[in-house]
PDB file of N, CA and C in Angstrom:
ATOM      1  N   UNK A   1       6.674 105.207  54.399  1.00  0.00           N
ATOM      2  CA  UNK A   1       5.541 105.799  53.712  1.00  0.00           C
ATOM      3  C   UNK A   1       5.604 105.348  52.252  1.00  0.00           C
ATOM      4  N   UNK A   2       4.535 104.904  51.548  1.00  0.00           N
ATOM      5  CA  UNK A   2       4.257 104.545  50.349  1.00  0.00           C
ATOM      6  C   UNK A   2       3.166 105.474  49.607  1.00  0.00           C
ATOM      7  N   UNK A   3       3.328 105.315  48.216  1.00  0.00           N
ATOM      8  CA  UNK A   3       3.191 106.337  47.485  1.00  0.00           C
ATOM      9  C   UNK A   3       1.781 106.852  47.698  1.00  0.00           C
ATOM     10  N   UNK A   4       0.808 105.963  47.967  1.00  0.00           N
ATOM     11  CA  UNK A   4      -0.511 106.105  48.399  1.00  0.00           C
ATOM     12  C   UNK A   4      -0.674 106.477  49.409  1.00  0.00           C
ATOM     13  N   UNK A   5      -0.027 106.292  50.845  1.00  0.00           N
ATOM     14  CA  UNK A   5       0.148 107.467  51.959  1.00  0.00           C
ATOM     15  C   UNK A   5       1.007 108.781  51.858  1.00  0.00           C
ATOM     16  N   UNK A   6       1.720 108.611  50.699  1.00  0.00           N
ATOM     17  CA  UNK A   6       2.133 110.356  50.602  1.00  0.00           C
ATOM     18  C   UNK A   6       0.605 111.032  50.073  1.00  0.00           C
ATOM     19  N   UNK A   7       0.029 110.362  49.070  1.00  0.00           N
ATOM     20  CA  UNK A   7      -0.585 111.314  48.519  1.00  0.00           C
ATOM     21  C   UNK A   7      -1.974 111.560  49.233  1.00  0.00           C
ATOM     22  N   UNK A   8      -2.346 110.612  50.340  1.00  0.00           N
ATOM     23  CA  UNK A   8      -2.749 111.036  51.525  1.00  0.00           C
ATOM     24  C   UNK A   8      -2.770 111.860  52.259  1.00  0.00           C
ATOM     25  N   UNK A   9      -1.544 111.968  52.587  1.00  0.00           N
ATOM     26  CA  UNK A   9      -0.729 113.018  53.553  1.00  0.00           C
ATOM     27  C   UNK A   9      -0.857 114.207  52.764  1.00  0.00           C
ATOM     28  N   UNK A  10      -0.679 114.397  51.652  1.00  0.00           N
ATOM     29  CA  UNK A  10      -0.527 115.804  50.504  1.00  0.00           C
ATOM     30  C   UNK A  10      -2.255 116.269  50.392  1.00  0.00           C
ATOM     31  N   UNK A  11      -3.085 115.418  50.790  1.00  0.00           N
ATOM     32  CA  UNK A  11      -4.132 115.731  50.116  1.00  0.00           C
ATOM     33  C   UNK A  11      -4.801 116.547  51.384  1.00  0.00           C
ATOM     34  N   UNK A  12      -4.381 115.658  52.382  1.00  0.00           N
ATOM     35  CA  UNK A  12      -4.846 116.266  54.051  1.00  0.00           C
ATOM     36  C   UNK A  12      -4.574 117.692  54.427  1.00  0.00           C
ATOM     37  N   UNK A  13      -3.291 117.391  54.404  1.00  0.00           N
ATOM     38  CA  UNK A  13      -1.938 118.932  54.709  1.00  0.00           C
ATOM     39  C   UNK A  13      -2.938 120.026  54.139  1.00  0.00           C
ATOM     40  N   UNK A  14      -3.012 119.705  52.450  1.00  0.00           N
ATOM     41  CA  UNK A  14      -3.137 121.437  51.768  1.00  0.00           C
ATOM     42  C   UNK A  14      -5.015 121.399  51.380  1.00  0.00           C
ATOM     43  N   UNK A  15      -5.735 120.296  52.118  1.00  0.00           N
ATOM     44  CA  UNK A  15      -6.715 120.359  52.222  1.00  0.00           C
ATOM     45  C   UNK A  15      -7.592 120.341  50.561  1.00  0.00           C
ATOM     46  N   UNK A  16      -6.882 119.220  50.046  1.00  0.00           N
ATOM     47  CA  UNK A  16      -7.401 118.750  48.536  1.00  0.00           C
ATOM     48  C   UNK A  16      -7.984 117.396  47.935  1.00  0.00           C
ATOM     49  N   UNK A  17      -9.099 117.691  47.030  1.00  0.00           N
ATOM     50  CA  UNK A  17      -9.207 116.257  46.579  1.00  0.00           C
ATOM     51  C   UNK A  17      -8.343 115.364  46.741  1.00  0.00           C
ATOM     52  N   UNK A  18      -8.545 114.038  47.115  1.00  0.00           N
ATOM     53  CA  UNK A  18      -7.302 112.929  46.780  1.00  0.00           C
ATOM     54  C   UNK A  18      -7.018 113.111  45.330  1.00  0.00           C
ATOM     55  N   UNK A  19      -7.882 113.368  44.177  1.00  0.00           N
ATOM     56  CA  UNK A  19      -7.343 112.997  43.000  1.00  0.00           C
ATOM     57  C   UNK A  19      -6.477 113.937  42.605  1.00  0.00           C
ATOM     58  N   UNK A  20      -6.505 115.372  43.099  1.00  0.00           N
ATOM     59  CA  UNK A  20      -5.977 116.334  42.750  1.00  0.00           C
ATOM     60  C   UNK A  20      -4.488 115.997  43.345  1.00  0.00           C
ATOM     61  N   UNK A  21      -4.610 115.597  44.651  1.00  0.00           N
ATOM     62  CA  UNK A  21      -3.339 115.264  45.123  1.00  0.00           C
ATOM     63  C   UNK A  21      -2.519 114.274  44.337  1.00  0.00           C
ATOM     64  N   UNK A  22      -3.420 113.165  44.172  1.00  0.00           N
ATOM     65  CA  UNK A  22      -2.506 112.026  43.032  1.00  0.00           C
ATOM     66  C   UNK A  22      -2.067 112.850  41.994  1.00  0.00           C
ATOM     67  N   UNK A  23      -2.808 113.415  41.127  1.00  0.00           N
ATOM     68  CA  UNK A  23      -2.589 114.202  40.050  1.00  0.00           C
ATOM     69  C   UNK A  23      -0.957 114.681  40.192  1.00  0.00           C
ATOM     70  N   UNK A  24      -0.877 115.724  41.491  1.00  0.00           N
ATOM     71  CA  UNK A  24       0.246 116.693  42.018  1.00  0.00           C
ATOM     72  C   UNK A  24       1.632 115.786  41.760  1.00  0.00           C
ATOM     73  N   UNK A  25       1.420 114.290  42.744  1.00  0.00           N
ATOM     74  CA  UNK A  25       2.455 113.085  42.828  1.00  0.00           C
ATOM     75  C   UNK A  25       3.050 112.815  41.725  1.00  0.00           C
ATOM     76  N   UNK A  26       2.012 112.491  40.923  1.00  0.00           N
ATOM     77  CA  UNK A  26       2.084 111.895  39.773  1.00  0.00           C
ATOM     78  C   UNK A  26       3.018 112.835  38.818  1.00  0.00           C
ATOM     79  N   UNK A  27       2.420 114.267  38.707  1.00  0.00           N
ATOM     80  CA  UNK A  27       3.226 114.931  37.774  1.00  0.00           C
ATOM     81  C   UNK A  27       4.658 115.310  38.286  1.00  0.00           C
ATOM     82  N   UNK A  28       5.464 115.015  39.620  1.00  0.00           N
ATOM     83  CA  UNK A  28       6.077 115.742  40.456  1.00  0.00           C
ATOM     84  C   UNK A  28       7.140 114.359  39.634  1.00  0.00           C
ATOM     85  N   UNK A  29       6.877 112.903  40.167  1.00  0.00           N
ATOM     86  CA  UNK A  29       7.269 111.979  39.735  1.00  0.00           C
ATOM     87  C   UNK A  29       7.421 111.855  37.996  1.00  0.00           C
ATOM     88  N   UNK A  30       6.592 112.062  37.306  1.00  0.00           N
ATOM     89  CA  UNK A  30       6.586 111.838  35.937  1.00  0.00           C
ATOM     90  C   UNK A  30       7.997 112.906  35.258  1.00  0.00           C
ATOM     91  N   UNK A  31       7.904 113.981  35.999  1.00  0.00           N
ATOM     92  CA  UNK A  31       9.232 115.327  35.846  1.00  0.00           C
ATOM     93  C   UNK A  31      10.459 114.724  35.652  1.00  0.00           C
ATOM     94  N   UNK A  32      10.609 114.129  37.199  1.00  0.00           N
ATOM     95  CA  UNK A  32      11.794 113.463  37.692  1.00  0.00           C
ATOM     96  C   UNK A  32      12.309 112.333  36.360  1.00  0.00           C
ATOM     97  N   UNK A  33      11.648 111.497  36.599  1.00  0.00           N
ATOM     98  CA  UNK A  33      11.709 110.467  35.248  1.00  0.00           C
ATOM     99  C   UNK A  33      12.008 111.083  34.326  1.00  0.00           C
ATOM    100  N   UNK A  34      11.105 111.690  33.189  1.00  0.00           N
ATOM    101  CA  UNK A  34      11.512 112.346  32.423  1.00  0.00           C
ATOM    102  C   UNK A  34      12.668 113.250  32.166  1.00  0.00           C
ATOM    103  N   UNK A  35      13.082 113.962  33.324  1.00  0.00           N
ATOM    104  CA  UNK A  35      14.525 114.720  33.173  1.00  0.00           C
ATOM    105  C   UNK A  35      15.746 113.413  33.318  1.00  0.00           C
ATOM    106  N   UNK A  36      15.268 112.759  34.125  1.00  0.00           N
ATOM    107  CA  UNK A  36      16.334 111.543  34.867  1.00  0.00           C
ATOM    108  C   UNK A  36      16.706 110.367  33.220  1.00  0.00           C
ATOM    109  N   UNK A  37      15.818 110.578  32.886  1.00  0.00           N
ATOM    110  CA  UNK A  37      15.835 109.556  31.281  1.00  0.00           C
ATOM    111  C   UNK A  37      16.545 110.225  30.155  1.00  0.00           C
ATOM    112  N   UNK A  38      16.909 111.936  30.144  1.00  0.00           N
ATOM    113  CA  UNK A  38      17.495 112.303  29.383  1.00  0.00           C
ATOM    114  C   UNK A  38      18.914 113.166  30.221  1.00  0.00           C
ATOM    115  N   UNK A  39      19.450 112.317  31.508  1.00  0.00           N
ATOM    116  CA  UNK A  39      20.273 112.177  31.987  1.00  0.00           C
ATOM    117  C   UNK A  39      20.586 113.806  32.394  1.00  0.00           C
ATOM    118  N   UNK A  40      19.553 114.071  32.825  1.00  0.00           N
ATOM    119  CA  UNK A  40      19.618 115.828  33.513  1.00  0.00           C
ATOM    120  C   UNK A  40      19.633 115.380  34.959  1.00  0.00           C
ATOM    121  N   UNK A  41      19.951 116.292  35.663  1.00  0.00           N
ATOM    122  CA  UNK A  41      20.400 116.687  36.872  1.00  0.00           C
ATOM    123  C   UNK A  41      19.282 117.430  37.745  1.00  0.00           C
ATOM    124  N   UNK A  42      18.504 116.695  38.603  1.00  0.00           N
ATOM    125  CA  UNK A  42      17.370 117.375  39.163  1.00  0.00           C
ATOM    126  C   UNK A  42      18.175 117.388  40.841  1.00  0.00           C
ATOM    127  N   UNK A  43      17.777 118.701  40.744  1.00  0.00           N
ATOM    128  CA  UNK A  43      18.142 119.463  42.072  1.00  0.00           C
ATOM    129  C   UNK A  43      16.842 120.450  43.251  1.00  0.00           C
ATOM    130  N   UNK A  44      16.731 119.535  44.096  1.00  0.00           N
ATOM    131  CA  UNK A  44      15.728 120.092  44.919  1.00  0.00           C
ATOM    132  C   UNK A  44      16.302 120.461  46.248  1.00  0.00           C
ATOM    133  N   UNK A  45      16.382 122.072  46.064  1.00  0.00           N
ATOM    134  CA  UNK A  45      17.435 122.537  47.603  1.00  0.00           C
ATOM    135  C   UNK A  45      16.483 122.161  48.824  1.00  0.00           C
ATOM    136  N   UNK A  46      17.104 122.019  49.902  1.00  0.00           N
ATOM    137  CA  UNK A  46      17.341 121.641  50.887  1.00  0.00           C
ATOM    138  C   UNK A  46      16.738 120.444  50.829  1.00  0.00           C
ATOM    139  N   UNK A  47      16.408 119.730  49.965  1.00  0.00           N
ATOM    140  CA  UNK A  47      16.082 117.881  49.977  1.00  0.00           C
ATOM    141  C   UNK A  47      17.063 116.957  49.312  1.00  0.00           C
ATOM    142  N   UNK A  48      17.419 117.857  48.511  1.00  0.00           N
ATOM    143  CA  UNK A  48      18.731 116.464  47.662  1.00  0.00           C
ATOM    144  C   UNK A  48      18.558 116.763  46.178  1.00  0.00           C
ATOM    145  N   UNK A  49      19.300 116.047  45.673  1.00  0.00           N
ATOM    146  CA  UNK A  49      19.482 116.006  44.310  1.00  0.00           C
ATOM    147  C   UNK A  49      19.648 114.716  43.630  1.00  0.00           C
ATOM    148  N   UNK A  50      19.065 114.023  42.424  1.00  0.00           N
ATOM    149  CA  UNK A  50      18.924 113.065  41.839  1.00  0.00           C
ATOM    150  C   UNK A  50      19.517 113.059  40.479  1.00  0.00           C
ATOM    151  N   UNK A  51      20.323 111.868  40.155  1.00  0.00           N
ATOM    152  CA  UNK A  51      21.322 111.897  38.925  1.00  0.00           C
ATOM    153  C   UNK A  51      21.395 110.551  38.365  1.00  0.00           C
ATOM    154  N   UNK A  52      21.732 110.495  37.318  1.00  0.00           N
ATOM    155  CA  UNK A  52      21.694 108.686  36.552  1.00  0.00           C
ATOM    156  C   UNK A  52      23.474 108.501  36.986  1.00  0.00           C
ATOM    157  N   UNK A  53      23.857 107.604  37.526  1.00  0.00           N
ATOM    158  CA  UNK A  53      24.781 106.948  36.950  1.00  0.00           C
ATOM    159  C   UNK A  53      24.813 105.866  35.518  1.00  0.00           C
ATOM    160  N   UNK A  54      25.758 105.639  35.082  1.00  0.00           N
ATOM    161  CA  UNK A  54      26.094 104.866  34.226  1.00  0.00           C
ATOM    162  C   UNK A  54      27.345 103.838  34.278  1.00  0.00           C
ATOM    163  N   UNK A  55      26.859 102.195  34.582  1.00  0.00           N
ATOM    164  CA  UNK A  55      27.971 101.478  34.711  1.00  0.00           C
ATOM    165  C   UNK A  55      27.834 100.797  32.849  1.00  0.00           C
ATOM    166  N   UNK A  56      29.247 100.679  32.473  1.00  0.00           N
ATOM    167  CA  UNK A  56      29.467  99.500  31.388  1.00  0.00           C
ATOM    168  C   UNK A  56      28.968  98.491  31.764  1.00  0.00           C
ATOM    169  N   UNK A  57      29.147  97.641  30.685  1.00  0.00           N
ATOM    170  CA  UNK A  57      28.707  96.060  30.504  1.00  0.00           C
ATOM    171  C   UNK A  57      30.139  95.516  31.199  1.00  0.00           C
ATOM    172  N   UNK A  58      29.825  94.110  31.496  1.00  0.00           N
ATOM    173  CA  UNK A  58      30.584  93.531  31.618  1.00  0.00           C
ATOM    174  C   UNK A  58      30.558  92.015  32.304  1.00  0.00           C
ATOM    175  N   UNK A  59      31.064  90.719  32.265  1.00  0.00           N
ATOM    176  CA  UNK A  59      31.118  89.568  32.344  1.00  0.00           C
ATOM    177  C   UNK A  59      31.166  89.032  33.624  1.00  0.00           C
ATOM    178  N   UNK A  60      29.547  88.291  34.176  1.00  0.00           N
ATOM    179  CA  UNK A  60      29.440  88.262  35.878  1.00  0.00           C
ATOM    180  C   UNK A  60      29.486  87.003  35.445  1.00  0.00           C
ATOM    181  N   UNK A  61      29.187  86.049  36.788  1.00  0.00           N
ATOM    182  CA  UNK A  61      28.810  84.813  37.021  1.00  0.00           C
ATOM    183  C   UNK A  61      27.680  84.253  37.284  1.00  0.00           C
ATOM    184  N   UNK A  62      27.224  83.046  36.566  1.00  0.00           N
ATOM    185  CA  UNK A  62      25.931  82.713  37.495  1.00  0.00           C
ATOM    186  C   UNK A  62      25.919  81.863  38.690  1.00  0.00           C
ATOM    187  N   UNK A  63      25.571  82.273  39.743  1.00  0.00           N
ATOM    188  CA  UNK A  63      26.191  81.608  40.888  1.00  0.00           C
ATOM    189  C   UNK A  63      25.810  80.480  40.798  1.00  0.00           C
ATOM    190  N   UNK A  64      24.779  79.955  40.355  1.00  0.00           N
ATOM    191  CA  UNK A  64      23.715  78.800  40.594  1.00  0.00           C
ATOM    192  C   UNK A  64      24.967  77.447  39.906  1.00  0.00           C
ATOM    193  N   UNK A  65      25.242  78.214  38.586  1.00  0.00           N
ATOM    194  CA  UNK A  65      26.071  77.299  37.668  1.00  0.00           C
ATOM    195  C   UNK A  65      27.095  77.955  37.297  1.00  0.00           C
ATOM    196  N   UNK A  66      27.853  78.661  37.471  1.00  0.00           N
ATOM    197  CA  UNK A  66      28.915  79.534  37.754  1.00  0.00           C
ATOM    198  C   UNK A  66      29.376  79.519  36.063  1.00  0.00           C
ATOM    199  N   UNK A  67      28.627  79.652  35.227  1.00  0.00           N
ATOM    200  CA  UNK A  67      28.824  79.583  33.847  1.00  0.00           C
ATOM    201  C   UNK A  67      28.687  81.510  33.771  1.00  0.00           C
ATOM    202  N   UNK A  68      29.841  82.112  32.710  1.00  0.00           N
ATOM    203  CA  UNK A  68      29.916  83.599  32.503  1.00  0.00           C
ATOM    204  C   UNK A  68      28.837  83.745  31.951  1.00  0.00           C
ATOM    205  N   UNK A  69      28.441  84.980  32.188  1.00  0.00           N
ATOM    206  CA  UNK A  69      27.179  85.842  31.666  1.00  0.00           C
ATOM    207  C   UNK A  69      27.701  87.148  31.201  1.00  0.00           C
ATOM    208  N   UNK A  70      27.195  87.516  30.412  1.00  0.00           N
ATOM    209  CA  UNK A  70      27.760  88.776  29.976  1.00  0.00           C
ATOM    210  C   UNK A  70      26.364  89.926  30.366  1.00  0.00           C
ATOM    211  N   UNK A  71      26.749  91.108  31.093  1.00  0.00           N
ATOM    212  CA  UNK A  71      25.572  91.753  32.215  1.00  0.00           C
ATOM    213  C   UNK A  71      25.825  93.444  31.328  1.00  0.00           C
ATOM    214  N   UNK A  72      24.649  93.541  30.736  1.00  0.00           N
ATOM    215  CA  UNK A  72      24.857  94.749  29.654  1.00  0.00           C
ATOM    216  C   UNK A  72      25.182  96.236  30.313  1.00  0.00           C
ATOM    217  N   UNK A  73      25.247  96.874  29.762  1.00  0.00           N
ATOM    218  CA  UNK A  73      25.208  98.102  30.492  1.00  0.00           C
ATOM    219  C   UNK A  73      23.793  98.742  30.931  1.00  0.00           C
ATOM    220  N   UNK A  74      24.060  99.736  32.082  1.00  0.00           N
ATOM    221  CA  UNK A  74      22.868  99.984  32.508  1.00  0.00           C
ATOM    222  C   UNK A  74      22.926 101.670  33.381  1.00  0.00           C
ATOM    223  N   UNK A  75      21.917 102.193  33.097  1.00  0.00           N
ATOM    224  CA  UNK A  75      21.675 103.428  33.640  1.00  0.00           C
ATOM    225  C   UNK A  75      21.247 103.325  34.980  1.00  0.00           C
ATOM    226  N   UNK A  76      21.241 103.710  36.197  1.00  0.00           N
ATOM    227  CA  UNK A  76      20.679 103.426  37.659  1.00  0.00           C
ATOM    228  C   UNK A  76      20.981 104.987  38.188  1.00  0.00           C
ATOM    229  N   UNK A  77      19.536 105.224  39.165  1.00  0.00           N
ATOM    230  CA  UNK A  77      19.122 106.457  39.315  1.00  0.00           C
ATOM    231  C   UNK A  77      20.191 106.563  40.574  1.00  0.00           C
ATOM    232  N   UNK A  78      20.282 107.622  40.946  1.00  0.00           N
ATOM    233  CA  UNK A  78      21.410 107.953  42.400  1.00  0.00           C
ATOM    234  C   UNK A  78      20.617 109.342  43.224  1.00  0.00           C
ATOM    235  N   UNK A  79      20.630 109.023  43.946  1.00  0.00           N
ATOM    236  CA  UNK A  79      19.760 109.882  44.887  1.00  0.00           C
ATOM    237  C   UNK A  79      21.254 111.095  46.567  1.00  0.00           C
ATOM    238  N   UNK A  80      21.645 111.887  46.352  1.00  0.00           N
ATOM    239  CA  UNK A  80      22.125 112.492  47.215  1.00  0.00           C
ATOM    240  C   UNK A  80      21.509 113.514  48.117  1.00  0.00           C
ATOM    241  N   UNK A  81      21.403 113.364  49.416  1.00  0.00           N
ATOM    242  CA  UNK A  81      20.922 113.816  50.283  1.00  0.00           C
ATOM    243  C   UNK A  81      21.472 115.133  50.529  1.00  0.00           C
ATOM    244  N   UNK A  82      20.508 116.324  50.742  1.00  0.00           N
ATOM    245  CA  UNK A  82      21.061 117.789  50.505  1.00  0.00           C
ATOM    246  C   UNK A  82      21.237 118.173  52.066  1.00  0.00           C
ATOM    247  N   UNK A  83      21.912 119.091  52.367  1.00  0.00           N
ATOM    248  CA  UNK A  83      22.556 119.191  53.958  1.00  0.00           C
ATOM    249  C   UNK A  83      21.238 119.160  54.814  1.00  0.00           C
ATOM    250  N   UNK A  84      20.452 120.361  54.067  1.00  0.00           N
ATOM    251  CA  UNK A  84      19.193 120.813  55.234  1.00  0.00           C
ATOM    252  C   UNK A  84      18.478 119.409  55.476  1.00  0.00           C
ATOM    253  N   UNK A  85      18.397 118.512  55.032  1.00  0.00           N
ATOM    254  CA  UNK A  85      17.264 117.291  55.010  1.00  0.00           C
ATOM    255  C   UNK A  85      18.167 116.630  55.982  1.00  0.00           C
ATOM    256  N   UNK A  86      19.543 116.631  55.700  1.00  0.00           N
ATOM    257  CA  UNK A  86      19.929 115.899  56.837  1.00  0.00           C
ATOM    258  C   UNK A  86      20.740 116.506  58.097  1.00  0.00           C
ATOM    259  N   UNK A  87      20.313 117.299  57.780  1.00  0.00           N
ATOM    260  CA  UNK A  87      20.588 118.591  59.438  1.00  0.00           C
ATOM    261  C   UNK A  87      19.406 118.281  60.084  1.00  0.00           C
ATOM    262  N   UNK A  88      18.225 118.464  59.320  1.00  0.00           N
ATOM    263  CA  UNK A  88      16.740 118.236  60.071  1.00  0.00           C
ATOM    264  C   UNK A  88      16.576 116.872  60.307  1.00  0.00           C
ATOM    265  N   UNK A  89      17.152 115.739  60.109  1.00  0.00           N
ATOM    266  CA  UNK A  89      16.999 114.520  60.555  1.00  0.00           C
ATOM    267  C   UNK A  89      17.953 114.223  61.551  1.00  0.00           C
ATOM    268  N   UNK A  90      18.705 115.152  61.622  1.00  0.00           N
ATOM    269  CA  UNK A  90      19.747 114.419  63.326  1.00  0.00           C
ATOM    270  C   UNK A  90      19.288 115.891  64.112  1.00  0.00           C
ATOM    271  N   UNK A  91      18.424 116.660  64.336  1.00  0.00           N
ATOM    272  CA  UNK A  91      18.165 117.522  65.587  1.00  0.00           C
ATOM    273  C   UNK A  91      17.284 116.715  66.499  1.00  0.00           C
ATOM    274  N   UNK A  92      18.106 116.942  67.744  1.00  0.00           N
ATOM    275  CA  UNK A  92      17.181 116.283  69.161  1.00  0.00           C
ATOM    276  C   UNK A  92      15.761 116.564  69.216  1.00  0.00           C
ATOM    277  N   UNK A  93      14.770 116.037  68.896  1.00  0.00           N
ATOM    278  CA  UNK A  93      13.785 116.288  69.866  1.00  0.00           C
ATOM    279  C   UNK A  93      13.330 116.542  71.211  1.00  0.00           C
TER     280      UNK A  93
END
């Protein structure tokens, strides 16, 4: 599912404008970011929880020409899956 069939799906479900629904996405997403950029801890029970890691810099290769590169540091989002989301994804149908 892509972001334009969620907000499909959101708009159907609770029986709303599409724009209102984009609107909903949009601000739900814009949150996330925003807390995630000032390295807060967003926690959504029984779906998971989302956190920045942080790796240092440090000196890779370029494979092409195997000459060092120096690869800066970088923030990258981390996503952990909360029990109930994945209790409800392994029950038998």
């Amino acid at each position: 599912m892509n972001r334009s069939e969620l907000i499909d799906s959101i708009a159907k479900r609770q029986n709303l404008p599409r724009r209102q629904a984009e609107d909903a996405v949009n601000a739900i997403f814009d949150a996330i970011v925003g807390a995630m950029k000032q390295d807060e801890r967003i926690e959504i029970r029984g779906f998971g929880s989302f956190t920045t890691r942080h790796y240092g810099s440090y000196t890779g290769r370029n494979p092409r020409t195997g000459d060092a590169v120096s690869v800066p540091e970088k923030r990258l989002p981390f996503f952990r899956v909360g029990k109930d989301l994945r209790d409800r994804l392994n029950l038998d149908d």
